[in-house]
N, C-alpha and C. Protein backbone atom coordinates (compact mmCIF):
# COMPACT_ATOMS: atom_id res chain seq x y z
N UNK A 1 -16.26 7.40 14.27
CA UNK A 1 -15.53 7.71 13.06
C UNK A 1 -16.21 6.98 11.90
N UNK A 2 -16.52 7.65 11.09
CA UNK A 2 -17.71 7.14 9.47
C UNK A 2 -16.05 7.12 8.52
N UNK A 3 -16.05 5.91 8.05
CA UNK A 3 -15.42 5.59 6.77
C UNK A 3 -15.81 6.01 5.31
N UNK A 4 -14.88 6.60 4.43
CA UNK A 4 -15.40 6.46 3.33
C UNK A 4 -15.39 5.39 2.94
N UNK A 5 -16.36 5.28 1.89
CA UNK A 5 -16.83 4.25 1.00
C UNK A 5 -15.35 3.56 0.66
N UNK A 6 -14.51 4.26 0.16
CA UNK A 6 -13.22 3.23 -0.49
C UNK A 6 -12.63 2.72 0.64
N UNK A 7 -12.34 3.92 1.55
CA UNK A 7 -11.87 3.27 2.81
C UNK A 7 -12.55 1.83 3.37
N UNK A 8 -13.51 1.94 3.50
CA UNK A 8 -14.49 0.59 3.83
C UNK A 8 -13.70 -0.44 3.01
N UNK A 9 -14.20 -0.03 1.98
CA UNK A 9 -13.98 -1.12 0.44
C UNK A 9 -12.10 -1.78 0.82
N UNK A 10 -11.63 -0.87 0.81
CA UNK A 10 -10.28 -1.53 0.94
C UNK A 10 -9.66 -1.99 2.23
N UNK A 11 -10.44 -1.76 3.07
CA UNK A 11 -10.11 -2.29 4.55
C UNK A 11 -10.96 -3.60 4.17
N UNK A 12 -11.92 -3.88 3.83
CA UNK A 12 -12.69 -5.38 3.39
C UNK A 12 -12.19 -6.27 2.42
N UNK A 13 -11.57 -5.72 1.29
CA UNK A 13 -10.70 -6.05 0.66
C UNK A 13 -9.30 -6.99 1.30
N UNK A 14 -8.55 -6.06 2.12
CA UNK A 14 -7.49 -6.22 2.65
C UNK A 14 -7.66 -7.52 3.93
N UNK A 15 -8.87 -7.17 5.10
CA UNK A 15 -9.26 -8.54 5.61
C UNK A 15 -9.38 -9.83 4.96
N UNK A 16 -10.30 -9.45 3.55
CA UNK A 16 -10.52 -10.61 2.77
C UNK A 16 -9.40 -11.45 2.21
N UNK A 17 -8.57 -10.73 2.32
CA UNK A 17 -7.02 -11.15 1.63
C UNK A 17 -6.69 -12.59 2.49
N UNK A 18 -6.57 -12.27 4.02
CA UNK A 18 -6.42 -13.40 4.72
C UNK A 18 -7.55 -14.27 4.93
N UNK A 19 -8.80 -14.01 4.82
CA UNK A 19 -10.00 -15.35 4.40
C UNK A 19 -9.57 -16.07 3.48
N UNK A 20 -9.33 -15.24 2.46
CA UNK A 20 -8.79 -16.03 0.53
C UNK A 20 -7.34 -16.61 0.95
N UNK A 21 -6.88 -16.12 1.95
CA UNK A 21 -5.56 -16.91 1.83
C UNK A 21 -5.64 -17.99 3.19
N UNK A 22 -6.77 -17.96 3.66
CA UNK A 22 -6.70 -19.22 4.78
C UNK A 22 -7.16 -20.61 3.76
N UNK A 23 -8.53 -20.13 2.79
CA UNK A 23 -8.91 -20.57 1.97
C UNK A 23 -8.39 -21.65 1.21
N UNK A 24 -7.63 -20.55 0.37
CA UNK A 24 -6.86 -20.79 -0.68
C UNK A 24 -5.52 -22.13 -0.49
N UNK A 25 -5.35 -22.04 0.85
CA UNK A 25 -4.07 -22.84 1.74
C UNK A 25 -4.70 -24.07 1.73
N UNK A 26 -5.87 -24.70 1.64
CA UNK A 26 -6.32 -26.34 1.44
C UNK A 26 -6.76 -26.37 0.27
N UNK A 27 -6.30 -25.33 -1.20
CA UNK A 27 -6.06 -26.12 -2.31
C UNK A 27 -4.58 -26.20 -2.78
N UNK A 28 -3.92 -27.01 -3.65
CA UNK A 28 -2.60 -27.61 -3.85
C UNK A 28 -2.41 -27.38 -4.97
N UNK A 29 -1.49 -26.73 -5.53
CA UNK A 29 -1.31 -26.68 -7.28
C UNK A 29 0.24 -27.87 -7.52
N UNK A 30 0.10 -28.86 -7.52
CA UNK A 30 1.83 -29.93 -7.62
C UNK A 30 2.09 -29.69 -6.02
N UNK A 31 1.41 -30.19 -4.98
CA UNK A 31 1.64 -29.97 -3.72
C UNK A 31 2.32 -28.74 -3.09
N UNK A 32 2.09 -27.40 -3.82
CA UNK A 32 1.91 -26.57 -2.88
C UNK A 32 0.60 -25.72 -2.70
N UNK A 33 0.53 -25.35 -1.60
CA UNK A 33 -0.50 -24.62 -1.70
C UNK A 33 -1.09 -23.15 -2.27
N UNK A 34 -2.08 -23.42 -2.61
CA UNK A 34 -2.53 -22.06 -3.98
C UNK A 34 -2.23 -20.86 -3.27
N UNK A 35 -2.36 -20.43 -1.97
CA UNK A 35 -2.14 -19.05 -1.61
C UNK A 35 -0.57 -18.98 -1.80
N UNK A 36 0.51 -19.68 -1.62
CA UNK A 36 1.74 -19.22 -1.62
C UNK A 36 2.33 -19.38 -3.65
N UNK A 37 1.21 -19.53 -4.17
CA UNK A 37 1.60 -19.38 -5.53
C UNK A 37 1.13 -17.65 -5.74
N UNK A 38 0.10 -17.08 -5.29
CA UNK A 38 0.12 -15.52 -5.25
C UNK A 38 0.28 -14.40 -4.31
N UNK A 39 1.41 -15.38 -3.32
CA UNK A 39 2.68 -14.24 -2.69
C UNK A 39 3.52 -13.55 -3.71
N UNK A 40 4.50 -12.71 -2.90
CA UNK A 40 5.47 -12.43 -3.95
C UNK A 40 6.50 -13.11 -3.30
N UNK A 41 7.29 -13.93 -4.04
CA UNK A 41 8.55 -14.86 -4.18
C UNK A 41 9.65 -13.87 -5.30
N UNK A 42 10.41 -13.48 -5.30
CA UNK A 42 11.08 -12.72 -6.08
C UNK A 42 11.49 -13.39 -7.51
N UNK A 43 12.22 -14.41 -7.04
CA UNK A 43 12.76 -15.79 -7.83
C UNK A 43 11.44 -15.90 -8.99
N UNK A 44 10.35 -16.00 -8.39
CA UNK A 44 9.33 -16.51 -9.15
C UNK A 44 8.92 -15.48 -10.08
N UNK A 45 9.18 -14.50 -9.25
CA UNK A 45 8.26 -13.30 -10.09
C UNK A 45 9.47 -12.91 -11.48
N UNK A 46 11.12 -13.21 -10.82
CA UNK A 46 12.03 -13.22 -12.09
C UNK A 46 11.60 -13.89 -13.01
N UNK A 47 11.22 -14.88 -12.85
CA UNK A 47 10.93 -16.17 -13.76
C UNK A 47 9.67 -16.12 -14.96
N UNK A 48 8.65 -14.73 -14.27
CA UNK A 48 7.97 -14.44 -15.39
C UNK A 48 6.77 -14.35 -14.39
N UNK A 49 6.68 -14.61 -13.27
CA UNK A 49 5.18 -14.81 -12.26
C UNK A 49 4.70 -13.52 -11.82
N UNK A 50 4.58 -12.27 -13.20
CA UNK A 50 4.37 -11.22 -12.59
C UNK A 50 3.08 -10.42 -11.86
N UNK A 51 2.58 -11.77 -11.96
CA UNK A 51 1.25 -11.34 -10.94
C UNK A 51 1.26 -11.19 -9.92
N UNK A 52 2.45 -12.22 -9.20
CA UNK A 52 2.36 -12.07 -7.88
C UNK A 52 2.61 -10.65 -7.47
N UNK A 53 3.15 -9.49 -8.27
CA UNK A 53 3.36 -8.37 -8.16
C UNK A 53 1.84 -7.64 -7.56
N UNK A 54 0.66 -8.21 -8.37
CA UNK A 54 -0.30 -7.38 -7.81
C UNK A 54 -1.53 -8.34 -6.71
N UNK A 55 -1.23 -9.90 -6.76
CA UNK A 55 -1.64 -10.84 -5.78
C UNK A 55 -1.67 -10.74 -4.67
N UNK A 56 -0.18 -10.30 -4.13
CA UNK A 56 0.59 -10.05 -2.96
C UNK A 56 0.14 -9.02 -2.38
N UNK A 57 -0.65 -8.29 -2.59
CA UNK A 57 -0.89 -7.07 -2.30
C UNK A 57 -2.25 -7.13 -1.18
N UNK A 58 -3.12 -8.30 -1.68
CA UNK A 58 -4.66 -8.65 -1.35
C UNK A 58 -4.43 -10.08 -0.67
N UNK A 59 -3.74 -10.91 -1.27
CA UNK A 59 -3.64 -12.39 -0.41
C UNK A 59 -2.66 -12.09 0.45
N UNK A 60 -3.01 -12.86 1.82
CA UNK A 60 -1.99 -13.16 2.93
C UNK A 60 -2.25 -14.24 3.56
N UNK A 61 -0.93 -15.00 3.85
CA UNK A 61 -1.06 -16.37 4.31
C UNK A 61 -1.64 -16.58 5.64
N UNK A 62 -2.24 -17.49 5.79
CA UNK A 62 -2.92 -17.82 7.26
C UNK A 62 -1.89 -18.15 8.08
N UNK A 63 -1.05 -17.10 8.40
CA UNK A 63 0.20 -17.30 9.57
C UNK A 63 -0.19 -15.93 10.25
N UNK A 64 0.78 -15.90 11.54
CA UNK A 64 0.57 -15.37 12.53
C UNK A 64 1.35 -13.83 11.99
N UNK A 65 2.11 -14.30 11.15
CA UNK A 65 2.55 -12.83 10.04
C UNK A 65 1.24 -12.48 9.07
N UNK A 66 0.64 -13.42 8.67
CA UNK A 66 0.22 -12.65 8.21
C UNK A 66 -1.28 -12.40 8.73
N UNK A 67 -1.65 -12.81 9.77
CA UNK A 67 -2.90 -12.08 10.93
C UNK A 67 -2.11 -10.39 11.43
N UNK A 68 -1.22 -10.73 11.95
CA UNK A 68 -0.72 -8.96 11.76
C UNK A 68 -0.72 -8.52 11.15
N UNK A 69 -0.01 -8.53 9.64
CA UNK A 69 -0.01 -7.49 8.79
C UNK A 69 -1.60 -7.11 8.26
N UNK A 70 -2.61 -8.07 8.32
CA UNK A 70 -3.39 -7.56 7.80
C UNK A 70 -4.41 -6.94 9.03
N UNK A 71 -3.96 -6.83 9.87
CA UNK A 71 -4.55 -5.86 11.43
C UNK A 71 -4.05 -4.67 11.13
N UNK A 72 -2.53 -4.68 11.19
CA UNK A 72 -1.96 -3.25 11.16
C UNK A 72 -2.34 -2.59 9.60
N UNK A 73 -2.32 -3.49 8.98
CA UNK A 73 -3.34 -2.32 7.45
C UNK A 73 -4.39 -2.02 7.61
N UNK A 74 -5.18 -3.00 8.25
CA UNK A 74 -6.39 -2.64 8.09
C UNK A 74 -7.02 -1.71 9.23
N UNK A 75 -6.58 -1.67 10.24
CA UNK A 75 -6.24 -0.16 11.30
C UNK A 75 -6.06 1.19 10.43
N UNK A 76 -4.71 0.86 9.66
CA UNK A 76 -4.26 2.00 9.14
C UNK A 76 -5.12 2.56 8.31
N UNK A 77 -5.72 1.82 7.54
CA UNK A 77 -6.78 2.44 6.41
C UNK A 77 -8.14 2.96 7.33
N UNK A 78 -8.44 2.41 8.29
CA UNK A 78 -9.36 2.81 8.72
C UNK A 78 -8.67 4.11 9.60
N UNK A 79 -7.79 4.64 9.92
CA UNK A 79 -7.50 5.14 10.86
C UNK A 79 -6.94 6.65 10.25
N UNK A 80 -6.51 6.31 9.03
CA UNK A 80 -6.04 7.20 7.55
C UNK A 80 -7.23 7.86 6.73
N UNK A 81 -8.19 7.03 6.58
CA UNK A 81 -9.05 7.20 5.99
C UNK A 81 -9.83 8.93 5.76
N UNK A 82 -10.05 9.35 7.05
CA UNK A 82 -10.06 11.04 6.46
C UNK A 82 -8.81 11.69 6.14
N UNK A 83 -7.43 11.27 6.71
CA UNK A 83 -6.98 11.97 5.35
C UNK A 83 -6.59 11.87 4.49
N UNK A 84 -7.20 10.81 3.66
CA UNK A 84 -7.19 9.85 2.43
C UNK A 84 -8.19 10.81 1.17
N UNK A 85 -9.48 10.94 2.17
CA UNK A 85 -10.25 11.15 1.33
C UNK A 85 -10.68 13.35 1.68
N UNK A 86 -9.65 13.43 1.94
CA UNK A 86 -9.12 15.10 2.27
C UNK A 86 -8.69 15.61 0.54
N UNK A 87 -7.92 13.97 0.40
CA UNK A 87 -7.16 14.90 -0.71
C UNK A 87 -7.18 14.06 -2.22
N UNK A 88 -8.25 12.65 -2.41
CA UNK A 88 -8.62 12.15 -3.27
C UNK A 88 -9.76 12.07 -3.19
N UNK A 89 -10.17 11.89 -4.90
CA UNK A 89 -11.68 11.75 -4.97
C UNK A 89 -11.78 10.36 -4.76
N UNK A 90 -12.59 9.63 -4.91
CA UNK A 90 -12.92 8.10 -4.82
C UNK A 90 -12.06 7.56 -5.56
N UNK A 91 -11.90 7.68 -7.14
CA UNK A 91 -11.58 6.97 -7.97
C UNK A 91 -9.98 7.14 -7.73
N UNK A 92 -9.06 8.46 -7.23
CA UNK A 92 -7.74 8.51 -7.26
C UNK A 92 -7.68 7.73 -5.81
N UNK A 93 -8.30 7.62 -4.87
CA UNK A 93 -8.14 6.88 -3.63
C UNK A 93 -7.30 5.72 -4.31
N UNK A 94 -8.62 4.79 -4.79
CA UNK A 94 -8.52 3.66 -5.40
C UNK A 94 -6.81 3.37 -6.35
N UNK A 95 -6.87 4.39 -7.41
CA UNK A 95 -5.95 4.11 -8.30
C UNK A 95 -4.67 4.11 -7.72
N UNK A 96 -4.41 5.38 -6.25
CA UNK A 96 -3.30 5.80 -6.12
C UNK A 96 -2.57 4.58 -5.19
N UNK A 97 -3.82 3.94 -4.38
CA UNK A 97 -3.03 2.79 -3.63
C UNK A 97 -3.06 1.68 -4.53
N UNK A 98 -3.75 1.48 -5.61
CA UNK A 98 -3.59 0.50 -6.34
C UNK A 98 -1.86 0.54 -7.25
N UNK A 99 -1.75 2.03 -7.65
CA UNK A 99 -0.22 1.75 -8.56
C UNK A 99 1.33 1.86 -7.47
N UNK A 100 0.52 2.45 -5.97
CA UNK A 100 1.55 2.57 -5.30
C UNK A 100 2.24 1.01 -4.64
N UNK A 101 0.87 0.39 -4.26
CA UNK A 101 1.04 -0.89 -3.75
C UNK A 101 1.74 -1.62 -4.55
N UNK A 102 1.44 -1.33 -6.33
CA UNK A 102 2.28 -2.23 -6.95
C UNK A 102 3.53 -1.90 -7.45
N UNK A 103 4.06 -0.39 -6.87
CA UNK A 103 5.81 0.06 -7.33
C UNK A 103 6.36 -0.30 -5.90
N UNK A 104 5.55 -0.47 -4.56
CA UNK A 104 6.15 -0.98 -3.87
C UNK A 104 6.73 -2.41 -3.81
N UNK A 105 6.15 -3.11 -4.48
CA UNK A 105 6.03 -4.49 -4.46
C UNK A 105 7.51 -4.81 -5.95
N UNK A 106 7.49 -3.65 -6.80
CA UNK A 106 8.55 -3.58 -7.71
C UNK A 106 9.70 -3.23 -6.71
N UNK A 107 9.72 -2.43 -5.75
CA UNK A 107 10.69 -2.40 -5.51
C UNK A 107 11.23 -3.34 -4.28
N UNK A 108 10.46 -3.93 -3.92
CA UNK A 108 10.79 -4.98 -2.95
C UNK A 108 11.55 -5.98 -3.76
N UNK A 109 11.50 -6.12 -5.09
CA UNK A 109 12.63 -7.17 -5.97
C UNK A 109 13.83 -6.64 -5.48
N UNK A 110 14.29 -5.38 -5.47
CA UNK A 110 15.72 -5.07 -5.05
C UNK A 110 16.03 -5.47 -3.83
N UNK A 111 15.37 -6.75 -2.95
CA UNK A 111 16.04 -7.54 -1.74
C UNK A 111 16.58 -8.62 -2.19
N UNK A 112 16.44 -8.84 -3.64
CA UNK A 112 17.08 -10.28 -3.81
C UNK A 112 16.29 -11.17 -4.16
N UNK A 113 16.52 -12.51 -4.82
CA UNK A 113 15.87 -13.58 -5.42
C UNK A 113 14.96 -14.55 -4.43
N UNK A 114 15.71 -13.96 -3.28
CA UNK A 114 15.71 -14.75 -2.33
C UNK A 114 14.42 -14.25 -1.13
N UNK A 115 14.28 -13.20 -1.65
CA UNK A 115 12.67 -12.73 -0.49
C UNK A 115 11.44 -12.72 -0.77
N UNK A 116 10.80 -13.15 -0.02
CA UNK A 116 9.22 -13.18 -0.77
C UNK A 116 8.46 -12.16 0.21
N UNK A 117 7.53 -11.36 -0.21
CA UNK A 117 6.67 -10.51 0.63
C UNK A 117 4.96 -10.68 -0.06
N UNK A 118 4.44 -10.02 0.79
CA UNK A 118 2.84 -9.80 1.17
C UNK A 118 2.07 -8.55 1.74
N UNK A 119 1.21 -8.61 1.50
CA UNK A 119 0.44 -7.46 2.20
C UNK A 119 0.23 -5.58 1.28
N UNK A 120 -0.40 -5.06 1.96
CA UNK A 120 -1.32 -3.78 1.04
C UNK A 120 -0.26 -2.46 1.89
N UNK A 121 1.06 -2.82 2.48
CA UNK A 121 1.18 -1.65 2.98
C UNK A 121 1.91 -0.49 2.30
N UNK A 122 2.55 -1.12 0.92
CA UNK A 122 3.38 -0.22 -0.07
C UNK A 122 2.19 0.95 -0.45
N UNK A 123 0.90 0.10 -0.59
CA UNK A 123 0.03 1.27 -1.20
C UNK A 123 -0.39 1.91 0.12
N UNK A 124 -0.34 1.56 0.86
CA UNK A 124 -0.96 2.86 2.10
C UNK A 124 -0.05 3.92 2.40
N UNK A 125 1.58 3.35 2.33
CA UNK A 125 2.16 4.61 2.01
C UNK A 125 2.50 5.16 0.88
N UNK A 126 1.87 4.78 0.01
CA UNK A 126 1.68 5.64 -1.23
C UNK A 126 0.29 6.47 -0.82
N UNK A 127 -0.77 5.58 -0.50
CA UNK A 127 -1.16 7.11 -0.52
C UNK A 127 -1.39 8.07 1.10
N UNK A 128 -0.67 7.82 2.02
CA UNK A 128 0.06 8.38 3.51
C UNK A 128 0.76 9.97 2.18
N UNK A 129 1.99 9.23 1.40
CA UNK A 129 2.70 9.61 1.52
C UNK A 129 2.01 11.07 0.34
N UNK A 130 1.07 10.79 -0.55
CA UNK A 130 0.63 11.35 -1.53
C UNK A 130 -0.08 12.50 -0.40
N UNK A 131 -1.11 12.77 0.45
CA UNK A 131 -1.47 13.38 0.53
C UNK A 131 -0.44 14.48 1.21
N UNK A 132 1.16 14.03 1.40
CA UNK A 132 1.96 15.46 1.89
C UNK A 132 2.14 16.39 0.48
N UNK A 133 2.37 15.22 0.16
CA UNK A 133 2.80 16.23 -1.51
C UNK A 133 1.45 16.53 -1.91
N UNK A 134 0.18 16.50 -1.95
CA UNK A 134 -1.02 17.05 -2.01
C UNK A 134 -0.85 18.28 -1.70
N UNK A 135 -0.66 18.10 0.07
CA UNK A 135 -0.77 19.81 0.73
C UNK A 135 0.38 20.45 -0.17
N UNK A 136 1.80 20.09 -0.02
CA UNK A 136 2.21 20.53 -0.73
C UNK A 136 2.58 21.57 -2.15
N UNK A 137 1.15 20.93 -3.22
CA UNK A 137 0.95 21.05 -4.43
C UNK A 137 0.12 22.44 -3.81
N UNK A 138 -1.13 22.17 -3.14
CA UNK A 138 -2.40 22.51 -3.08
C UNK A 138 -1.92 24.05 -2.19
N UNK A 139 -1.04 24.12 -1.30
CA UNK A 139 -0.77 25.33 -0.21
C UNK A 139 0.17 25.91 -0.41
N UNK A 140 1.46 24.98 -1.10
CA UNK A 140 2.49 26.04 -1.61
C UNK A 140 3.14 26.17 -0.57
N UNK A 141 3.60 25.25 0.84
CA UNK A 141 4.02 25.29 1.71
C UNK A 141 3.96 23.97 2.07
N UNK A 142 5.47 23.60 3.06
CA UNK A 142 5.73 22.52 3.58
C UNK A 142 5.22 22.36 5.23
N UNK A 143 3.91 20.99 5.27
CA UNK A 143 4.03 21.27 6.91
C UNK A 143 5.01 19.83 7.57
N UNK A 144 5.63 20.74 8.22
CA UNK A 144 6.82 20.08 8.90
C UNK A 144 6.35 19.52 9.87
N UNK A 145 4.89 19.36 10.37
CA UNK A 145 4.47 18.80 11.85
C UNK A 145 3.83 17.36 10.56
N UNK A 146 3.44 17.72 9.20
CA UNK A 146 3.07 16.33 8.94
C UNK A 146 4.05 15.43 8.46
N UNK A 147 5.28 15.90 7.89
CA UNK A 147 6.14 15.56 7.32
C UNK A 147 6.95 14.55 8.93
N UNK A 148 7.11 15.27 9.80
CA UNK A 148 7.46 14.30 10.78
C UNK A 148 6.91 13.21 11.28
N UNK A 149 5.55 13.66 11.68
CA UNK A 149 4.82 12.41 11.75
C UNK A 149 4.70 10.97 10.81
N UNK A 150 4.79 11.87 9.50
CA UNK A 150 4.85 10.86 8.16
C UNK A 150 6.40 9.99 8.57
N UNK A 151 7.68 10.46 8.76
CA UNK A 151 8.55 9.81 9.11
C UNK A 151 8.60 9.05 10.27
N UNK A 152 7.93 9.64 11.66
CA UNK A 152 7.99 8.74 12.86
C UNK A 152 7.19 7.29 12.25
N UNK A 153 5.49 7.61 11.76
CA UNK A 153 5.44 6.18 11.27
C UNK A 153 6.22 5.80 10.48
N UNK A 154 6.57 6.06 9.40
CA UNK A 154 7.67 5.09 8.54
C UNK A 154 8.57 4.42 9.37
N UNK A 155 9.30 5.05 10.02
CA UNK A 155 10.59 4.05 10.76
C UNK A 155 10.17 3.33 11.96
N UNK A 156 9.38 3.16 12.48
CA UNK A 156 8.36 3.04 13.67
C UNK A 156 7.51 1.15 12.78
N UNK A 157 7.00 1.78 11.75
CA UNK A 157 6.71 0.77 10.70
C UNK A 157 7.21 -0.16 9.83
N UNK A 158 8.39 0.11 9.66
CA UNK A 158 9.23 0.40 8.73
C UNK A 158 10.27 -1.24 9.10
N UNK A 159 10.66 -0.48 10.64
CA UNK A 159 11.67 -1.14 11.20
C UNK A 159 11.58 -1.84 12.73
N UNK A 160 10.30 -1.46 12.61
CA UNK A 160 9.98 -2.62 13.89
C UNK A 160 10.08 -4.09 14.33
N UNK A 161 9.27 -4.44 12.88
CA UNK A 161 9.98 -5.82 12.62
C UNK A 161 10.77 -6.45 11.95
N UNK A 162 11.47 -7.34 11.70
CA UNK A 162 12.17 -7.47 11.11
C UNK A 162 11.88 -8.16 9.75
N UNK A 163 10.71 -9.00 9.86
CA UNK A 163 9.81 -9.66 8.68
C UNK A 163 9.42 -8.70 7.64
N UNK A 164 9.15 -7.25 8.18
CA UNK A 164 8.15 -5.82 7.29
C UNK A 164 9.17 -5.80 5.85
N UNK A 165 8.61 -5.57 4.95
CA UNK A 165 8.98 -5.24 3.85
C UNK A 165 9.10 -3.85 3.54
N UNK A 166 10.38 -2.94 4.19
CA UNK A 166 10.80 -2.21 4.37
C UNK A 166 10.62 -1.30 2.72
N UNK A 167 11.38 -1.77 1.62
CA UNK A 167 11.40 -1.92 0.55
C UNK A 167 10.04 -1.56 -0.37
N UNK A 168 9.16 -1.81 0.41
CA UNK A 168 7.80 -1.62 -0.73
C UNK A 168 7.02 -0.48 0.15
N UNK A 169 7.15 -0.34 1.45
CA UNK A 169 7.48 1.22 2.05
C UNK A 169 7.73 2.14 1.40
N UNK A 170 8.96 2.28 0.96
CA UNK A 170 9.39 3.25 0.02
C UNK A 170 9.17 3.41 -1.52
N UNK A 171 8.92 2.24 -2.21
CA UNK A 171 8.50 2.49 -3.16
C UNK A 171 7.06 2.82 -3.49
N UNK A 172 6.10 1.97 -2.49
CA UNK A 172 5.04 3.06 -2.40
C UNK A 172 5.08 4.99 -2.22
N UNK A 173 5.55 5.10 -1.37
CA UNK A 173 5.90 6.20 -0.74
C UNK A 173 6.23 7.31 -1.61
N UNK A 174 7.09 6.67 -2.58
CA UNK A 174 7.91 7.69 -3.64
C UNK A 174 6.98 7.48 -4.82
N UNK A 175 6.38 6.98 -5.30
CA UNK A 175 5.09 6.87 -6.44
C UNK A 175 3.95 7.41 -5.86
N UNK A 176 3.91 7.02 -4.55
CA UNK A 176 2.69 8.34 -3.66
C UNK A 176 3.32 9.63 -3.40
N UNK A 177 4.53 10.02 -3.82
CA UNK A 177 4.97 11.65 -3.30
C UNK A 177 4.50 12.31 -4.86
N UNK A 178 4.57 11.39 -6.09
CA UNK A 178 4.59 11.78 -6.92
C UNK A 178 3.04 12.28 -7.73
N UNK A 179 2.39 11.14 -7.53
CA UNK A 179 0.94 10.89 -7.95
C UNK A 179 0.29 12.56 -7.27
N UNK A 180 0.63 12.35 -5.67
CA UNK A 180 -0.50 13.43 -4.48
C UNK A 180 0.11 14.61 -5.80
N UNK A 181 1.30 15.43 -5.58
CA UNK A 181 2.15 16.42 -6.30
C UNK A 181 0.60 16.59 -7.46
N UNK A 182 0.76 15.86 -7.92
CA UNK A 182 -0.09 16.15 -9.55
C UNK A 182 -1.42 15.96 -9.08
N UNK A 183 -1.76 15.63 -8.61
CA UNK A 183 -3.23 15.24 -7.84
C UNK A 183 -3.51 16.76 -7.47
N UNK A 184 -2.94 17.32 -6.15
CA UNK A 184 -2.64 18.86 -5.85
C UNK A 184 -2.67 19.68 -7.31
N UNK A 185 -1.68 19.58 -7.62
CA UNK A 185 -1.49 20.39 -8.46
C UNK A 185 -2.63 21.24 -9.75
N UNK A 186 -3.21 19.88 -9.75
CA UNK A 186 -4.48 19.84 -10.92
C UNK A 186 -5.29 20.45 -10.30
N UNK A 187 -5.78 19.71 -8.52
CA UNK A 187 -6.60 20.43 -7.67
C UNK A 187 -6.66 22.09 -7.67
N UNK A 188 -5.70 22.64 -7.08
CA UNK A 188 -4.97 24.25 -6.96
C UNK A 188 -5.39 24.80 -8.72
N UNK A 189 -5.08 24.28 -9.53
CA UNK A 189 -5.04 24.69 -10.94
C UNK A 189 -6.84 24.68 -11.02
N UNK A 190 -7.63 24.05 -10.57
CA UNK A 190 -9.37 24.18 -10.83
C UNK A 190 -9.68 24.84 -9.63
N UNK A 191 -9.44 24.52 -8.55
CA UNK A 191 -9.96 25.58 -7.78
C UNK A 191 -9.50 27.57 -7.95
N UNK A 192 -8.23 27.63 -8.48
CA UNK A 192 -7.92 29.26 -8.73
C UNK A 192 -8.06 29.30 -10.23
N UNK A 193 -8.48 28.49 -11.29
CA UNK A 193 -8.50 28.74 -12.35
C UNK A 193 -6.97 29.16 -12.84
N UNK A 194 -6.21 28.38 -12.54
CA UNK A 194 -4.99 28.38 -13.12
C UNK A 194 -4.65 27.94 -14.17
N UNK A 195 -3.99 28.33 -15.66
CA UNK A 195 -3.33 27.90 -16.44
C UNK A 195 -2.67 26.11 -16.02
């Protein structure tokens, strides 16, 4: 199986997250350590720390949470990857997991002050979730064999563990149903010369 180029790029990316955050864990900013200043902490991010909104996405702490999560993303992207690049060009690859990862990570605030999360998986189902609404846009028909599958992983993913940030699941998901839609849409509109 040959990766695209972004695919590569963001599966290296996403590994690198936990190098930079094994890293990052033996420097101290007021005795804590620098990787858990660009998690997402909710509290913090109320407080004005809205980077951690797009930090969290690429750093993961050198814990045994976060050696999984960045296995099971980085599987997924590699494993997603043709039909990633089925239905984006390079640059919407990029953008679509970049704004999905970060409405997931917006909507992971709606757990409370009190939760902090990590990891790139809001944007993988943003763009999982973009390329249904792609076909969608692009065929003018619903396939119900992908649409299930798209749900068995979600809840399978979703709710397996209990640590997963259920929350940025879906808000990826729903900023990726939206993005693929217009992505398609534009597609279908240059390929038939549509208005």
């Amino acid at each position: 199986m040959e990766l695209s180029k972004q695919g590569r790029n963001l599966t290296l990316v996403v590994v690198g997250g936990l190098v930079a955050g094994t890293a990052l864990a033996s420097v101290r900013v007021d005795g804590v350590p620098l990787t858990y200043l660009l998690l997402q902490f909710n509290s913090l991010v109320a407080m004005g720390w809205v980077w951690q909104l797009a930090t969290s996405v690429v750093v993961a702490p050198p814990t045994l949470s976060g050696v999984f999560d960045v296995g099971f993303n980085a599987m997924a992207l590699v494993w997603l990857d043709s039909f990633f690049t089925l239905a984006y060009s390079r640059n919407q690859y990029y953008l679509v997991f970049v704004l999905t990862a970060i409405a997931g990570n917006i909507m992971s605030l709606a757990a409370g002050p009190d939760a902090a999360s990590f990891g790139a998986s809001g944007g993988i189902f943003g763009l999982l979730a973009g390329v249904i609404s792609f076909d969608v846009a692009t065929s003018r028909r619903v396939d119900f064999t992908l649409v299930a599958w798209f749900v068995v992983v979600f809840v399978v993913s979703s709710f397996l563990f209990a640590s997963v940030d259920w929350l940025a699941h879906v808000g990826g998901a729903l900023l990726g149903l939206a993005l693929g839609y217009a992505i398609g849409g534009r597609r279908r509109r240059e390929d038939y010369a549509l208005p």
